[in-house]
PDB file of N, CA and C in Angstrom:
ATOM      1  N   UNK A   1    -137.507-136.969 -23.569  1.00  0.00           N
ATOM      2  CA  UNK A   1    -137.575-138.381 -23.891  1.00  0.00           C
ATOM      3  C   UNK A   1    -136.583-139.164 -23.037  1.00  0.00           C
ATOM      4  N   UNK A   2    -135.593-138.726 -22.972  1.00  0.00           N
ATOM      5  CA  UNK A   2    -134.374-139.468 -22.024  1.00  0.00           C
ATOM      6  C   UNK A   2    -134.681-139.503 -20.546  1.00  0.00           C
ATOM      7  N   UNK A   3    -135.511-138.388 -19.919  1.00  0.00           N
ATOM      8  CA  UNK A   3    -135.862-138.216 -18.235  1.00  0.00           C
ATOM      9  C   UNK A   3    -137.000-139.548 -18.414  1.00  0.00           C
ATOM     10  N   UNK A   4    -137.957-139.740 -19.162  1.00  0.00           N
ATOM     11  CA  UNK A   4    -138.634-140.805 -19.186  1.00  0.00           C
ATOM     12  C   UNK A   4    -138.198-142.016 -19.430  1.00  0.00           C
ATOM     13  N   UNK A   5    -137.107-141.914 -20.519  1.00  0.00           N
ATOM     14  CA  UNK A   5    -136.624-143.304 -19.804  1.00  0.00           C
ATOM     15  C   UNK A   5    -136.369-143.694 -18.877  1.00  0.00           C
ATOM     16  N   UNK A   6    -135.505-142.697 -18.540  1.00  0.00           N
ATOM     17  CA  UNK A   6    -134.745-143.024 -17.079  1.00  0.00           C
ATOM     18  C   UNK A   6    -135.500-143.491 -15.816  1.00  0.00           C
ATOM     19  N   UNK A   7    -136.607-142.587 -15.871  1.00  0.00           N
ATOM     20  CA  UNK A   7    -137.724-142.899 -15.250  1.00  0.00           C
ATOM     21  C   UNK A   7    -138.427-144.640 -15.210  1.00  0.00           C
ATOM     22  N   UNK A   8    -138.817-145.247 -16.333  1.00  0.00           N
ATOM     23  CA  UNK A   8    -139.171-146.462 -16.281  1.00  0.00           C
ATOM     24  C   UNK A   8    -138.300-147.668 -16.030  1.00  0.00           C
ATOM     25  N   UNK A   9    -136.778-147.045 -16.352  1.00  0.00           N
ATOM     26  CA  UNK A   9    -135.764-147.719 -15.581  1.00  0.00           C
ATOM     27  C   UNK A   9    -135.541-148.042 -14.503  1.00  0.00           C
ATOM     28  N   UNK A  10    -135.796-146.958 -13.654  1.00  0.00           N
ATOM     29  CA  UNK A  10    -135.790-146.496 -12.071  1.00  0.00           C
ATOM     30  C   UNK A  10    -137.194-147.247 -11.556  1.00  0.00           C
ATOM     31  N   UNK A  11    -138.223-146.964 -11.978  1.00  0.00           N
ATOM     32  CA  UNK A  11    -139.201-147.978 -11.821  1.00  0.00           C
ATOM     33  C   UNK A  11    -139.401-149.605 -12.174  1.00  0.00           C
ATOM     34  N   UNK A  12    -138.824-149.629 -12.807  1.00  0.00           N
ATOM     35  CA  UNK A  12    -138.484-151.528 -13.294  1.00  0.00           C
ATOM     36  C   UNK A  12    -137.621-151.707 -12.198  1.00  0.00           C
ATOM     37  N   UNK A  13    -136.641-151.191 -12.165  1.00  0.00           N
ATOM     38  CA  UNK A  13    -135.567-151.682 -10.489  1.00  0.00           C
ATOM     39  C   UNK A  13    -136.471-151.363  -9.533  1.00  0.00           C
ATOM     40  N   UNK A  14    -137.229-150.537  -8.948  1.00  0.00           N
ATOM     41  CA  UNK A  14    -137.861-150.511  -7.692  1.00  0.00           C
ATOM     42  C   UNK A  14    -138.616-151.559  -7.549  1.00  0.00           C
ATOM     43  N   UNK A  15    -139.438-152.583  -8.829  1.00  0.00           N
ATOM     44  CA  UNK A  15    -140.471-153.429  -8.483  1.00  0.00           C
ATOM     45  C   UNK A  15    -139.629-154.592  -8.684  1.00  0.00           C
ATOM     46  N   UNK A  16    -138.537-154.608  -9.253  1.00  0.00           N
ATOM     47  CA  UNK A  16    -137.590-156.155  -9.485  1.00  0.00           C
ATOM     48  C   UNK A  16    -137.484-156.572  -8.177  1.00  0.00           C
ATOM     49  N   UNK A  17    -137.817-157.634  -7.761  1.00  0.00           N
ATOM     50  CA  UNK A  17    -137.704-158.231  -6.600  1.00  0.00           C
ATOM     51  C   UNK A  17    -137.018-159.513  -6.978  1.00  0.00           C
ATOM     52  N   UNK A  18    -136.287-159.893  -7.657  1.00  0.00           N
ATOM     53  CA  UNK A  18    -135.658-160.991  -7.963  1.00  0.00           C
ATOM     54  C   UNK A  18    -134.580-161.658  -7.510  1.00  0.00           C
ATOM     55  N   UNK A  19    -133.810-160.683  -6.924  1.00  0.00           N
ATOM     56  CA  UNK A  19    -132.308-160.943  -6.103  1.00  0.00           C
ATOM     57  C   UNK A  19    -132.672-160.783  -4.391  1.00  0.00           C
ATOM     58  N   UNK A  20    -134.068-160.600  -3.883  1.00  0.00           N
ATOM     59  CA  UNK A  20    -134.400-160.559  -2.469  1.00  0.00           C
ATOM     60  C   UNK A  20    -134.357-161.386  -1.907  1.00  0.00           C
ATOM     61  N   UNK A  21    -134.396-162.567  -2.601  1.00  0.00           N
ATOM     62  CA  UNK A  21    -134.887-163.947  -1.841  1.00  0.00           C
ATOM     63  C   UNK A  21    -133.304-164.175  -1.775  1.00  0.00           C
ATOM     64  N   UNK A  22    -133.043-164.080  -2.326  1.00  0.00           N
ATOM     65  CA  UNK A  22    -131.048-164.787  -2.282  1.00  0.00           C
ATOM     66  C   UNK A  22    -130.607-163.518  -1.316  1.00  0.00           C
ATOM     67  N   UNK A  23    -130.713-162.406  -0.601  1.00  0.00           N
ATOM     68  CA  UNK A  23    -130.278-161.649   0.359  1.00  0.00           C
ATOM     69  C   UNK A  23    -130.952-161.965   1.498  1.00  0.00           C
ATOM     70  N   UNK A  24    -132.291-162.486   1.547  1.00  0.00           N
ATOM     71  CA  UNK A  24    -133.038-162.661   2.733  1.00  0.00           C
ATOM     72  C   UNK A  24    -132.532-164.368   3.085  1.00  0.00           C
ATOM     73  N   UNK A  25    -132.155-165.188   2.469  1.00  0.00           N
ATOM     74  CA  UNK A  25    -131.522-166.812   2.815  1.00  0.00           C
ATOM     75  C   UNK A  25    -130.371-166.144   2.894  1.00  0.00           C
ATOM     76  N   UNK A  26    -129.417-165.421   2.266  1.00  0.00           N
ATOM     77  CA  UNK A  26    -127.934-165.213   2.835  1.00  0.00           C
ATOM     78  C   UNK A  26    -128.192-164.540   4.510  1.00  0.00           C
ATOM     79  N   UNK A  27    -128.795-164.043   4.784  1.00  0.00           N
ATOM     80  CA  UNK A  27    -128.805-162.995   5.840  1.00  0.00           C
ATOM     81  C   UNK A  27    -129.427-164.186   6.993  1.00  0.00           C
ATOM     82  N   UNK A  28    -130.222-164.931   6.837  1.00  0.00           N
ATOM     83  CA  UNK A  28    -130.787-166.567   7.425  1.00  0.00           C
ATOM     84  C   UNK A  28    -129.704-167.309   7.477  1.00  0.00           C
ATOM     85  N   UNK A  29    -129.199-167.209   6.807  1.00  0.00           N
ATOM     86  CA  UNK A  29    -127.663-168.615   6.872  1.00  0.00           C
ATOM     87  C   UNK A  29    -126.292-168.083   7.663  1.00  0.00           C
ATOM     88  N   UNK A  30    -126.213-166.806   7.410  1.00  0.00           N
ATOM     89  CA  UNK A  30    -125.367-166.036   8.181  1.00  0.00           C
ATOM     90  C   UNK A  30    -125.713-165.945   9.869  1.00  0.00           C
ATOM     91  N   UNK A  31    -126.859-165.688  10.129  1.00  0.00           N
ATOM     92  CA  UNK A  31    -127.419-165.677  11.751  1.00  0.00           C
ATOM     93  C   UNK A  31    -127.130-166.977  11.986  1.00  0.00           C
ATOM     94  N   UNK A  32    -127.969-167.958  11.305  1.00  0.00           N
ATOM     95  CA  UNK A  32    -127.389-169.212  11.592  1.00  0.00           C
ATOM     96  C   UNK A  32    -126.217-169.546  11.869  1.00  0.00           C
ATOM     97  N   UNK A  33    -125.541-169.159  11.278  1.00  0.00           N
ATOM     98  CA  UNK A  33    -123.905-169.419  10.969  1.00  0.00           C
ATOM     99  C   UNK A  33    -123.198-168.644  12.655  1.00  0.00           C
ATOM    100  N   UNK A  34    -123.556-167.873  12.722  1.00  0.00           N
ATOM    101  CA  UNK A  34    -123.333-167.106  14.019  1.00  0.00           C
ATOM    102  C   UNK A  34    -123.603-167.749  14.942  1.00  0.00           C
ATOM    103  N   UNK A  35    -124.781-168.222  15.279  1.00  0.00           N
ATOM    104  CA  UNK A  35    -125.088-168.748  16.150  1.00  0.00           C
ATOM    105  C   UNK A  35    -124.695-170.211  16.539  1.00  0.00           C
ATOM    106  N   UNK A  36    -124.578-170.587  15.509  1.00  0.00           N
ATOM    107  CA  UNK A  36    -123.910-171.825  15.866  1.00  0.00           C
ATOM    108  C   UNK A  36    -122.459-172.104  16.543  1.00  0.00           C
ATOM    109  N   UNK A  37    -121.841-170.909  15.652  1.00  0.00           N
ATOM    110  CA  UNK A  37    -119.934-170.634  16.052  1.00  0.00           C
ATOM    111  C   UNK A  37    -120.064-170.064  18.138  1.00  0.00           C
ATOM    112  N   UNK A  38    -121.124-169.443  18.020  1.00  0.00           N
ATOM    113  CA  UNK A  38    -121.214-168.709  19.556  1.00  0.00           C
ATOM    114  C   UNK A  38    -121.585-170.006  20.255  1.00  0.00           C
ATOM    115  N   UNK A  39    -122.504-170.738  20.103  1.00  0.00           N
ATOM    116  CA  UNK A  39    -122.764-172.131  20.573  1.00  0.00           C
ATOM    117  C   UNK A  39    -121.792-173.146  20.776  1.00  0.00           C
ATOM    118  N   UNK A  40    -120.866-173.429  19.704  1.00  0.00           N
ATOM    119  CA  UNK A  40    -119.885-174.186  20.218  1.00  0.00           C
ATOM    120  C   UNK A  40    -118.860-173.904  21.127  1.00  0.00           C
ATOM    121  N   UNK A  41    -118.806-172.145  21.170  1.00  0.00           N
ATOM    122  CA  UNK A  41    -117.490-171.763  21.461  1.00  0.00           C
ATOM    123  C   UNK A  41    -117.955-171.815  23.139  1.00  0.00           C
ATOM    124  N   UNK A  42    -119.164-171.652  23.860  1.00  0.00           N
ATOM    125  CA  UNK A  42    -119.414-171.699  24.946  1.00  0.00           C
ATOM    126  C   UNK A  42    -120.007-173.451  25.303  1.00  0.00           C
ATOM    127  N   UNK A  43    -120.058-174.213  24.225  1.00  0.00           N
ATOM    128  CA  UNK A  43    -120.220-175.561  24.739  1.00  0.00           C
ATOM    129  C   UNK A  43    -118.475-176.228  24.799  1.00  0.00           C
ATOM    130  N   UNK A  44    -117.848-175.645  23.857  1.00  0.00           N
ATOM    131  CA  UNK A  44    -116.202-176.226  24.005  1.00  0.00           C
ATOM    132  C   UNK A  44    -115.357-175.793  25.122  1.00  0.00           C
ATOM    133  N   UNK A  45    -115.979-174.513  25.678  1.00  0.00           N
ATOM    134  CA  UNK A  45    -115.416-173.828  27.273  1.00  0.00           C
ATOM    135  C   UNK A  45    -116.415-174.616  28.335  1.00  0.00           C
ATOM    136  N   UNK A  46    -117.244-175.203  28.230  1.00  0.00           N
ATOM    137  CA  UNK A  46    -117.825-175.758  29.562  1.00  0.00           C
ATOM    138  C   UNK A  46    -117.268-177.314  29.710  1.00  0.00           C
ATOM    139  N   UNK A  47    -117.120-178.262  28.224  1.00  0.00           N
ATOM    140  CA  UNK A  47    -116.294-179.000  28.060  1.00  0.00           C
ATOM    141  C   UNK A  47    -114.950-179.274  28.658  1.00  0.00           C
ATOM    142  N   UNK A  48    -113.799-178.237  28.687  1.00  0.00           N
ATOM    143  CA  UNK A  48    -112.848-177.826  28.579  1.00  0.00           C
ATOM    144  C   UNK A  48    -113.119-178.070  30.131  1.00  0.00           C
ATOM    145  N   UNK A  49    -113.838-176.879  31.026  1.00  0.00           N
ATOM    146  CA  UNK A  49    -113.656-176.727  32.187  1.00  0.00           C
ATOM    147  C   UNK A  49    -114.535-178.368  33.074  1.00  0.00           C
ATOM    148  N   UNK A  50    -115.010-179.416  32.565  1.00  0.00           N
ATOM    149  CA  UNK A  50    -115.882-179.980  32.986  1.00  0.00           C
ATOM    150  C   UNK A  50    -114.308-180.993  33.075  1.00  0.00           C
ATOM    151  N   UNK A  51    -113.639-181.298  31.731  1.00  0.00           N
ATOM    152  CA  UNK A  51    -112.336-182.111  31.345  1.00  0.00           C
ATOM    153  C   UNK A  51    -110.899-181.602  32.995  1.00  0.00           C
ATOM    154  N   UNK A  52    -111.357-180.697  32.929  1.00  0.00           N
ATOM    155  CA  UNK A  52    -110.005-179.959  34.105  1.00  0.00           C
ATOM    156  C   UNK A  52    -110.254-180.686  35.081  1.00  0.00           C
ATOM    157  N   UNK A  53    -111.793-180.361  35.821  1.00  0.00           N
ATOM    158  CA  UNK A  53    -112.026-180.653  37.367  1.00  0.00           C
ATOM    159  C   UNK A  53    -112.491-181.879  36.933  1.00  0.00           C
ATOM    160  N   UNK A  54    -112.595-182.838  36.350  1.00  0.00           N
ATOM    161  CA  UNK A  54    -112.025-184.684  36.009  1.00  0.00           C
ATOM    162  C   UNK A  54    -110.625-184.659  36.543  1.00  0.00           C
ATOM    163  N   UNK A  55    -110.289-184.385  36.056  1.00  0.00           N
ATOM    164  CA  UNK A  55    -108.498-184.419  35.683  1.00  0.00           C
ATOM    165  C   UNK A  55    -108.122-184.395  37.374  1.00  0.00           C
ATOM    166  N   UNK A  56    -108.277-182.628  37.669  1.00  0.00           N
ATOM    167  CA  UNK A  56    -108.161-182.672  39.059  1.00  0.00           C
ATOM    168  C   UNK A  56    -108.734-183.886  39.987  1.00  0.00           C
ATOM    169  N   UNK A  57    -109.718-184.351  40.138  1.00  0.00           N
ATOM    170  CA  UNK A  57    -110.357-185.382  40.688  1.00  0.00           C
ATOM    171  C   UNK A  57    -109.760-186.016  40.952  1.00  0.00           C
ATOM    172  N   UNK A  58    -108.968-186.832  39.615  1.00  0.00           N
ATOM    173  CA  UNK A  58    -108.713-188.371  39.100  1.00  0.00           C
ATOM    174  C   UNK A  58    -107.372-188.207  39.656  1.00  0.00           C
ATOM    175  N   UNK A  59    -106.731-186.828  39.931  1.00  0.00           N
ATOM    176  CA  UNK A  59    -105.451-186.987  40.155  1.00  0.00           C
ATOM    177  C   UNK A  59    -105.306-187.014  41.680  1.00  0.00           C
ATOM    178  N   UNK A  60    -105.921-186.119  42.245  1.00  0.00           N
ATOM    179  CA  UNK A  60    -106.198-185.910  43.735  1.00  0.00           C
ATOM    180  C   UNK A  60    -106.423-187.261  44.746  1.00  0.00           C
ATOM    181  N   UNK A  61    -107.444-188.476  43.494  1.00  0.00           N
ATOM    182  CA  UNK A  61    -107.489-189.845  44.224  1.00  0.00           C
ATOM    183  C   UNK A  61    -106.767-190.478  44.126  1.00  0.00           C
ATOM    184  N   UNK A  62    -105.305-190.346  42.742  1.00  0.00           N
ATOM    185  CA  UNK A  62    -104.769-191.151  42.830  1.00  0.00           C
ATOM    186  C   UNK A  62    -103.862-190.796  43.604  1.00  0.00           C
ATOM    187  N   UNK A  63    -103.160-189.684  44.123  1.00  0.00           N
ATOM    188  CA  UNK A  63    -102.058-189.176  44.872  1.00  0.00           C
ATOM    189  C   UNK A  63    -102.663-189.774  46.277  1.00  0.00           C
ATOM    190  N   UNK A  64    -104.026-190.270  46.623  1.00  0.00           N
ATOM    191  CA  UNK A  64    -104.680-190.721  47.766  1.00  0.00           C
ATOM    192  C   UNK A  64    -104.322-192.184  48.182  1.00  0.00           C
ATOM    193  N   UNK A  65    -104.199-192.790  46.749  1.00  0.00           N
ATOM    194  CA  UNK A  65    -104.440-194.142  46.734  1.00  0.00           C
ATOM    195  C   UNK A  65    -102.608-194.636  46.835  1.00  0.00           C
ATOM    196  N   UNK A  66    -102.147-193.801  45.819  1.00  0.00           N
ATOM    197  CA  UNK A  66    -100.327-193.986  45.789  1.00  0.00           C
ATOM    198  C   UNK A  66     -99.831-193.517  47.563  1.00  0.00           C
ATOM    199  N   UNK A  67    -100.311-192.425  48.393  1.00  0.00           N
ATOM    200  CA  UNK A  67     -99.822-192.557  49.681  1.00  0.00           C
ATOM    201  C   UNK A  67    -100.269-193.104  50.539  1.00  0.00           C
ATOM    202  N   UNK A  68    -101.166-194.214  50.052  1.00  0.00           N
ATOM    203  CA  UNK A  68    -101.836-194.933  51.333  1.00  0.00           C
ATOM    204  C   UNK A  68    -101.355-196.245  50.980  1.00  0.00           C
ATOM    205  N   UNK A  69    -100.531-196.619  49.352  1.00  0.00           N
ATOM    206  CA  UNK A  69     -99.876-197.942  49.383  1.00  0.00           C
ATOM    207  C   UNK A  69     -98.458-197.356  49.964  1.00  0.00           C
ATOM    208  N   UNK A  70     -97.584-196.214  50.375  1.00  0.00           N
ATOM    209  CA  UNK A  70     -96.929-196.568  50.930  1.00  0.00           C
ATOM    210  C   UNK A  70     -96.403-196.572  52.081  1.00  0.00           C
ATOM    211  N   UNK A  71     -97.512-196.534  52.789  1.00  0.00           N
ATOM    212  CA  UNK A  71     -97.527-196.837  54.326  1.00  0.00           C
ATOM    213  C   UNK A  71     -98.011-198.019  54.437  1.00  0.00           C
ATOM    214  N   UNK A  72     -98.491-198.910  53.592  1.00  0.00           N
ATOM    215  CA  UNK A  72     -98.885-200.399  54.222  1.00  0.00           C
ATOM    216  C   UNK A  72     -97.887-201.216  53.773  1.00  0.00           C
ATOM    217  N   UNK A  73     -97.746-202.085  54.734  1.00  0.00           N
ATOM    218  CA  UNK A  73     -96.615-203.508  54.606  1.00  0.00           C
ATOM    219  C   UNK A  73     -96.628-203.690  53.527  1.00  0.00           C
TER     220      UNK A  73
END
């Protein structure tokens, strides 16, 4: 009598599908979640490097512009 219970126990959990949907959206929100953190972290490094060679630029013309006022009258 007790192996049969156990039995319809073991079978009620194999067909419970009730907690799947909340592991299959956690496991969806998590990729998501990933992907997004990998996304910023290579849009905040192209940022970063796009901000430098500005920088360099802006500085390179002005060191252009500051030695060419002081050679004129």
């Amino acid at each position: 009598m007790r192996t049969s219970n156990l039995r319809s126990i073991i079978r009620r959990f194999a067909k419970d599908e009730s907690g799947s949907n909340a592991l299959e959206y956690g496991l969806i929100v998590g990729l998501i979640s990933l992907a997004i953190v990998a996304g910023a972290g290579a849009a905040g490094s192209a940022l970063g490097n796009m901000f430098t060679s500005i920088g360099t630029q802006i500085t390179a013309q002005a060191g252009k512009i500051a030695g060419s006022s002081s050679t004129s009258p």
